[in-house]
N, C-alpha and C. Protein backbone atom coordinates (compact mmCIF):
# COMPACT_ATOMS: atom_id res chain seq x y z
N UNK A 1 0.84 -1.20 0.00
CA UNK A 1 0.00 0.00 0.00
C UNK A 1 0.88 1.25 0.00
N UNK A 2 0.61 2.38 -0.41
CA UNK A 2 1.05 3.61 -0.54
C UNK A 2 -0.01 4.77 -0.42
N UNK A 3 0.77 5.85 0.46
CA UNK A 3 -0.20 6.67 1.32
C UNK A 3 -0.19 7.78 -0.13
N UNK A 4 -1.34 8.15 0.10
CA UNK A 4 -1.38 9.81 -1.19
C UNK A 4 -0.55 10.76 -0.91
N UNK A 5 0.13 11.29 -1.33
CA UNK A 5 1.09 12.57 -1.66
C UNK A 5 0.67 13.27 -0.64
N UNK A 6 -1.31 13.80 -0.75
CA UNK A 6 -1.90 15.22 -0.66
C UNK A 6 -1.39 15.14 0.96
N UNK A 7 -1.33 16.27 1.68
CA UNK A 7 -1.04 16.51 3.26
C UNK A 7 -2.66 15.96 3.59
N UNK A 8 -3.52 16.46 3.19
CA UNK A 8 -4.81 16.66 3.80
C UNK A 8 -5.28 15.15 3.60
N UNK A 9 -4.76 14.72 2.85
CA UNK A 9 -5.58 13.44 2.29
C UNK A 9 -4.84 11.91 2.85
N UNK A 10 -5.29 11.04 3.69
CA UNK A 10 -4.62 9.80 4.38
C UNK A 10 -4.95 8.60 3.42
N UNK A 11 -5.18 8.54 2.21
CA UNK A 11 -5.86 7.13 1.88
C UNK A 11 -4.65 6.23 1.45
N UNK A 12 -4.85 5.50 1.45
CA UNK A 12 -3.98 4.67 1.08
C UNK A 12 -4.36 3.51 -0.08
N UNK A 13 -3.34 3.87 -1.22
CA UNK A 13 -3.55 2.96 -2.37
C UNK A 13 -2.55 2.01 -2.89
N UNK A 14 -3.61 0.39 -3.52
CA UNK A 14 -2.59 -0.51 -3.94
C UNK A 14 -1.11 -0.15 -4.78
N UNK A 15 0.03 -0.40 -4.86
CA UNK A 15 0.98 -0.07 -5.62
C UNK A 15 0.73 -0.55 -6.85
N UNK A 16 -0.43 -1.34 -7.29
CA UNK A 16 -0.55 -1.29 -9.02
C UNK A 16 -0.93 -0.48 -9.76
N UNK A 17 -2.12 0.25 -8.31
CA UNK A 17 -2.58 1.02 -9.20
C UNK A 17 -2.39 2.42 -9.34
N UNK A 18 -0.83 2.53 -8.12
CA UNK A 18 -0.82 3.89 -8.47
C UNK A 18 0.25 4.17 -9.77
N UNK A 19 1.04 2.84 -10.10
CA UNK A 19 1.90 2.60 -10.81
C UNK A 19 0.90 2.79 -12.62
N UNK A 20 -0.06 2.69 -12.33
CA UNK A 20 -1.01 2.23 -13.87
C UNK A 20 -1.26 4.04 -13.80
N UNK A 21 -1.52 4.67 -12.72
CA UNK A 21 -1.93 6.02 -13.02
C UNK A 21 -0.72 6.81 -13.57
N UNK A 22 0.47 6.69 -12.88
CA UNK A 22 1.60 7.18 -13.48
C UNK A 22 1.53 7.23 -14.91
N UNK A 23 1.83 5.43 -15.29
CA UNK A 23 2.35 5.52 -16.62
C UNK A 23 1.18 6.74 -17.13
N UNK A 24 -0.23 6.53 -16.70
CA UNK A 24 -1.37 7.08 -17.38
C UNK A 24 -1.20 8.97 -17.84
N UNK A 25 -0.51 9.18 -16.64
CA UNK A 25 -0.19 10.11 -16.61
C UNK A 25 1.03 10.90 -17.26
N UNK A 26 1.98 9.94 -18.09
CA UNK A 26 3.02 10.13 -18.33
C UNK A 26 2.61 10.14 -19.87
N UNK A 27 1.87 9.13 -20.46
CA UNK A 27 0.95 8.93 -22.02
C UNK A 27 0.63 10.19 -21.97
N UNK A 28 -0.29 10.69 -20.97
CA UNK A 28 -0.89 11.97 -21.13
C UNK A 28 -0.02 13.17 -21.77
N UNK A 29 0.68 13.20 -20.38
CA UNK A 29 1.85 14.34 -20.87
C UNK A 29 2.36 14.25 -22.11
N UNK A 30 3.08 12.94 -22.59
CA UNK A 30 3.60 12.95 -23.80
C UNK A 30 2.98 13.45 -25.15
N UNK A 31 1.55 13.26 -25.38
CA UNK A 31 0.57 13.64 -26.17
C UNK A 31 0.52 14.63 -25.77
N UNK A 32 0.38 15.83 -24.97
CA UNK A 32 -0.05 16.72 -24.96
C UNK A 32 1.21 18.13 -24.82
N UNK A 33 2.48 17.78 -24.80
CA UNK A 33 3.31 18.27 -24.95
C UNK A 33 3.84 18.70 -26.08
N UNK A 34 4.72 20.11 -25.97
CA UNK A 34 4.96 20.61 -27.57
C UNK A 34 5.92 19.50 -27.85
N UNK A 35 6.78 19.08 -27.37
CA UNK A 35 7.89 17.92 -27.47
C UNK A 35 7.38 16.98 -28.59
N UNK A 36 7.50 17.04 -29.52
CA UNK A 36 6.87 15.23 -29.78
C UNK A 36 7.92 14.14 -30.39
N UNK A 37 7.66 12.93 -30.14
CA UNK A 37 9.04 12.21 -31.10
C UNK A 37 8.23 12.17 -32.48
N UNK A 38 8.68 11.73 -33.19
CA UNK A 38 8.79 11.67 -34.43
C UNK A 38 8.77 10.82 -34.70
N UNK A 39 7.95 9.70 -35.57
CA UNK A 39 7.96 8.82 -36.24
C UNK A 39 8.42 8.59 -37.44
N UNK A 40 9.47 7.52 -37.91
CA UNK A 40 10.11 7.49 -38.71
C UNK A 40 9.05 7.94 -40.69
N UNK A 41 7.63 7.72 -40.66
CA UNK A 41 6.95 7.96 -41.13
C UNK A 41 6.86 9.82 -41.41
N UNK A 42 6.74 10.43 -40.46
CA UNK A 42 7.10 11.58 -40.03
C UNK A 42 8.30 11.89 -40.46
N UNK A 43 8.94 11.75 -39.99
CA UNK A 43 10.64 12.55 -40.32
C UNK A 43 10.59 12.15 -42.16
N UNK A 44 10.14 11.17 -42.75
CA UNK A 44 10.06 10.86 -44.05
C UNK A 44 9.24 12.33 -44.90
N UNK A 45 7.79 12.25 -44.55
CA UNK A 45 7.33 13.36 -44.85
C UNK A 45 7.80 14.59 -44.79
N UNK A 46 7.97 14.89 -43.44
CA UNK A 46 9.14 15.90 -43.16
C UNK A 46 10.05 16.20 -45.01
N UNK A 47 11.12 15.43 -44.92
CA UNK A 47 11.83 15.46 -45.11
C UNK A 47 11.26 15.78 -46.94
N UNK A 48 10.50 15.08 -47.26
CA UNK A 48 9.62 15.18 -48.71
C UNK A 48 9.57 16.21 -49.25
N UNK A 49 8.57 16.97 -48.01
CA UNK A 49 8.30 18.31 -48.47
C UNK A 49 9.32 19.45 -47.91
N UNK A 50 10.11 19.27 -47.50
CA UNK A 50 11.31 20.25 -47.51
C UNK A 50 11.99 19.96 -48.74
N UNK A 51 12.12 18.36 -49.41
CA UNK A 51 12.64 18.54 -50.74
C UNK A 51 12.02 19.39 -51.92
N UNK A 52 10.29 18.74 -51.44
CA UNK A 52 9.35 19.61 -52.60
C UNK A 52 9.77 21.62 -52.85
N UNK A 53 9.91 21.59 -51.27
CA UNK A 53 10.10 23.39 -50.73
C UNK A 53 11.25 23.94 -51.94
N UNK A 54 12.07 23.06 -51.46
CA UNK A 54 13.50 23.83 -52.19
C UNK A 54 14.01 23.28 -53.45
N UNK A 55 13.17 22.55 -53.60
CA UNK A 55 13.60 21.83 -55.60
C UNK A 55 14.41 20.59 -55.45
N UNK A 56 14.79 20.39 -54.11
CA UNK A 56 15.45 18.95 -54.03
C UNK A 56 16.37 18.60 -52.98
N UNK A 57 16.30 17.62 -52.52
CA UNK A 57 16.30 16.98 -51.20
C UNK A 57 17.96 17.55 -50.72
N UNK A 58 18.24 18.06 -50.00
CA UNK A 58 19.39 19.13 -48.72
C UNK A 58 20.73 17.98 -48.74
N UNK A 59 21.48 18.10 -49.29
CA UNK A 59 22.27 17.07 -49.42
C UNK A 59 23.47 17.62 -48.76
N UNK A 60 24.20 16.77 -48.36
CA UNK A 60 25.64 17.25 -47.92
C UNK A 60 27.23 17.59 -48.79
N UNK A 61 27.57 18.85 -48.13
CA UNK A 61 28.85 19.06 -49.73
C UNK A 61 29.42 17.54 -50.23
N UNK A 62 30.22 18.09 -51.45
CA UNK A 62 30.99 17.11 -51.48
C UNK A 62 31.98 17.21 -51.61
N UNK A 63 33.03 16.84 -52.04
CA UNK A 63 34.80 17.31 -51.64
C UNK A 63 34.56 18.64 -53.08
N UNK A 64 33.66 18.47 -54.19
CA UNK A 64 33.94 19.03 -55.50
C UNK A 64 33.32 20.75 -55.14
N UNK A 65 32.13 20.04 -54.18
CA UNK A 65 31.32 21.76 -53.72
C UNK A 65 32.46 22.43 -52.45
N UNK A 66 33.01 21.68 -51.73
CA UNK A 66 34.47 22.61 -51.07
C UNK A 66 35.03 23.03 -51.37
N UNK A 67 35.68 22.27 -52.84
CA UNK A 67 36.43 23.14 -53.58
C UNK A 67 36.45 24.15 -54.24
N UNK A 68 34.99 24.48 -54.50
CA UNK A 68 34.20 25.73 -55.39
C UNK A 68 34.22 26.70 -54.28
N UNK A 69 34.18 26.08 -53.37
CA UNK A 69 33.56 27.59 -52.18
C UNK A 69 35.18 27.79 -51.98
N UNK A 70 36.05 27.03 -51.51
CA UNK A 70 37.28 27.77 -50.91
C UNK A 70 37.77 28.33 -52.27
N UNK A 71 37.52 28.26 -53.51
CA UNK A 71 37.79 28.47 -54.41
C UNK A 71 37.37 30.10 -55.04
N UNK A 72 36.33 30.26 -54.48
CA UNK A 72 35.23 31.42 -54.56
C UNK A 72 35.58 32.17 -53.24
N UNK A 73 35.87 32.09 -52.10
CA UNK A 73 36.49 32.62 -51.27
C UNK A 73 38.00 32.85 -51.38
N UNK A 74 38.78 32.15 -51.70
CA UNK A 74 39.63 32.83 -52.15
C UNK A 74 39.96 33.89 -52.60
N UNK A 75 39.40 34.24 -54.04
CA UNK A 75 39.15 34.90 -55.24
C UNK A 75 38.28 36.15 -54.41
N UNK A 76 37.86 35.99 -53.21
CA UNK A 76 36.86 37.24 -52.81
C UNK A 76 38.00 37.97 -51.87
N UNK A 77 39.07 37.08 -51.29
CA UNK A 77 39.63 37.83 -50.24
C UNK A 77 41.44 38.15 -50.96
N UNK A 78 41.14 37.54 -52.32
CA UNK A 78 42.47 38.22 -52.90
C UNK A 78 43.59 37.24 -52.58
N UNK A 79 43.44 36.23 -51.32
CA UNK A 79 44.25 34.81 -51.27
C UNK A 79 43.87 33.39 -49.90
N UNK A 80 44.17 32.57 -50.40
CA UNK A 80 43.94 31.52 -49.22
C UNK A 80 44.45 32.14 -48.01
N UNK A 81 43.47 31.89 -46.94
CA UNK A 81 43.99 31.92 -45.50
C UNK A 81 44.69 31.00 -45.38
N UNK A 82 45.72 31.15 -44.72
CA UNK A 82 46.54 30.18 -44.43
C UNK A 82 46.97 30.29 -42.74
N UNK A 83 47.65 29.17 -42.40
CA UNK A 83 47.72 29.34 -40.97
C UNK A 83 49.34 30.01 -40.62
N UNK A 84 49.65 30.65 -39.42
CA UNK A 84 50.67 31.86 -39.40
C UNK A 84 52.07 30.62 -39.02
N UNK A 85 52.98 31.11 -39.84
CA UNK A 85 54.16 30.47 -39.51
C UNK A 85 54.55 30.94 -38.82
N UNK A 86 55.46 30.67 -38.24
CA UNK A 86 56.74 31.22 -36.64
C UNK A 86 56.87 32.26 -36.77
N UNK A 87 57.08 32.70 -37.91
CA UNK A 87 58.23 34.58 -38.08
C UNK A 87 56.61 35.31 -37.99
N UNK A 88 55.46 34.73 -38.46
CA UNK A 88 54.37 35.63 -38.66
C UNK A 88 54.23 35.60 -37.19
N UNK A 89 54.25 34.69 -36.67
CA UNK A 89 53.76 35.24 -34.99
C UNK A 89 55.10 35.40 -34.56
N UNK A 90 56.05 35.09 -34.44
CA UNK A 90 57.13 36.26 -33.94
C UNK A 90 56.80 37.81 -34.01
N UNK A 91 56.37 38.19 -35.07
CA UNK A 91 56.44 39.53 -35.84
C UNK A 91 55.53 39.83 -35.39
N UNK A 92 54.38 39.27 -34.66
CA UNK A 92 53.07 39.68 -34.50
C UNK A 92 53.27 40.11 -32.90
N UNK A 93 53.94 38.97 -32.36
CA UNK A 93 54.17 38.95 -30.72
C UNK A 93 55.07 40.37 -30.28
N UNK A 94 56.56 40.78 -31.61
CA UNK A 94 57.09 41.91 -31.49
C UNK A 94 56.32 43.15 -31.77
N UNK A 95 55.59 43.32 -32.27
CA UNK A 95 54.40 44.42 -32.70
C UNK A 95 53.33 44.76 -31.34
N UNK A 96 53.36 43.45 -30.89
CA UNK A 96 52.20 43.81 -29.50
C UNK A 96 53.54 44.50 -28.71
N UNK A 97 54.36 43.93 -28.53
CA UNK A 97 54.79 44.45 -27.44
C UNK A 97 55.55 45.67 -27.48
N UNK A 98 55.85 46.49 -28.76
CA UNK A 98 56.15 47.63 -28.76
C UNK A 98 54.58 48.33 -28.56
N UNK A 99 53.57 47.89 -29.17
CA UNK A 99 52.53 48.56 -29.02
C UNK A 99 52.70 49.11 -27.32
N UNK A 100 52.15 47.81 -26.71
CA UNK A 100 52.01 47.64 -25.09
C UNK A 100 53.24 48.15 -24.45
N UNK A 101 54.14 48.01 -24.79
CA UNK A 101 55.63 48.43 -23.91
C UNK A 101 56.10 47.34 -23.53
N UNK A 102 55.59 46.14 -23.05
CA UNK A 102 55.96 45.30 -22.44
C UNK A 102 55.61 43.92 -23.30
N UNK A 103 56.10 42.94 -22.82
CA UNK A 103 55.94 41.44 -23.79
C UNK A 103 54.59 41.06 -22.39
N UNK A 104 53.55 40.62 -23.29
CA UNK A 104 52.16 39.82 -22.44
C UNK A 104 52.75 39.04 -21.96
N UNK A 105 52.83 38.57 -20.57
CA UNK A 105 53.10 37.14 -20.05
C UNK A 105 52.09 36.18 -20.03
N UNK A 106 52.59 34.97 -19.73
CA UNK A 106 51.02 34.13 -19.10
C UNK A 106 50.85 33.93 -17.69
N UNK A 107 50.03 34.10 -17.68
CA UNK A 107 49.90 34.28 -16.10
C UNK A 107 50.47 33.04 -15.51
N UNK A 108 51.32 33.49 -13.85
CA UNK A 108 51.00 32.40 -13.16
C UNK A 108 50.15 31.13 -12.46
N UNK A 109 50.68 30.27 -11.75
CA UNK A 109 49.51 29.76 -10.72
C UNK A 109 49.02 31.14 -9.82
N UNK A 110 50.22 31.47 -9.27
CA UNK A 110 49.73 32.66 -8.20
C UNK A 110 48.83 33.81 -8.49
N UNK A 111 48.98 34.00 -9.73
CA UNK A 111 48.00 35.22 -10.71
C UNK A 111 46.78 34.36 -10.73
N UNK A 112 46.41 33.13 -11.09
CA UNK A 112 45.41 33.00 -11.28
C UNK A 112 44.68 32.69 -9.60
């Protein structure tokens, strides 16, 4: 047996059936929540008419459409980004610190 939650209320009910109200209560919620899962039926449709939407089904690049875009970015910024070699951040690290006066440290344990 199991006593009711309520303060005011002493009754006491079988554990099947408060276990059958739960789940009952949990069906409920699930249906009636914005949440919903999705049935694989669902996500299909879904997925249909987002192809219908945009002329055809959202596909993922492929090595040939990367190459067009870094290719097209390139050409927009005048050259590949590339990542900074040593002398570029040397040169970068000497520039801050005439800026600043001083070279940035990293902080200590004790600083932090």
């Amino acid at each position: 047996m199991v006593r009711c939650g309520a303060v005011w209320c002493g009754a006491r009910w079988p554990l099947s059936i408060v276990v059958d109200l739960e789940s009952a209560v949990h069906r409920w919620a699930s249906l009636h929540t914005q949440q919903t899962l999705f049935t694989a039926d669902d996500r299909r449709r879904i997925r249909q008419t987002t192809g219908e939407e945009y002329g055809r089904r959202q596909k993922k690049n492929t090595a040939d459409d990367r190459r067009r875009i870094r290719q097209t970015t390139e050409e927009e910024y005048g050259r590949r980004q590339k990542k900074n070699t040593a002398d570029d951040r040397r040169r970068i690290r000497q520039t801050t610190e005439e800026e600043y006066g001083r070279r940035q440290e990293k902080n200590t344990a004790d600083d932090r």
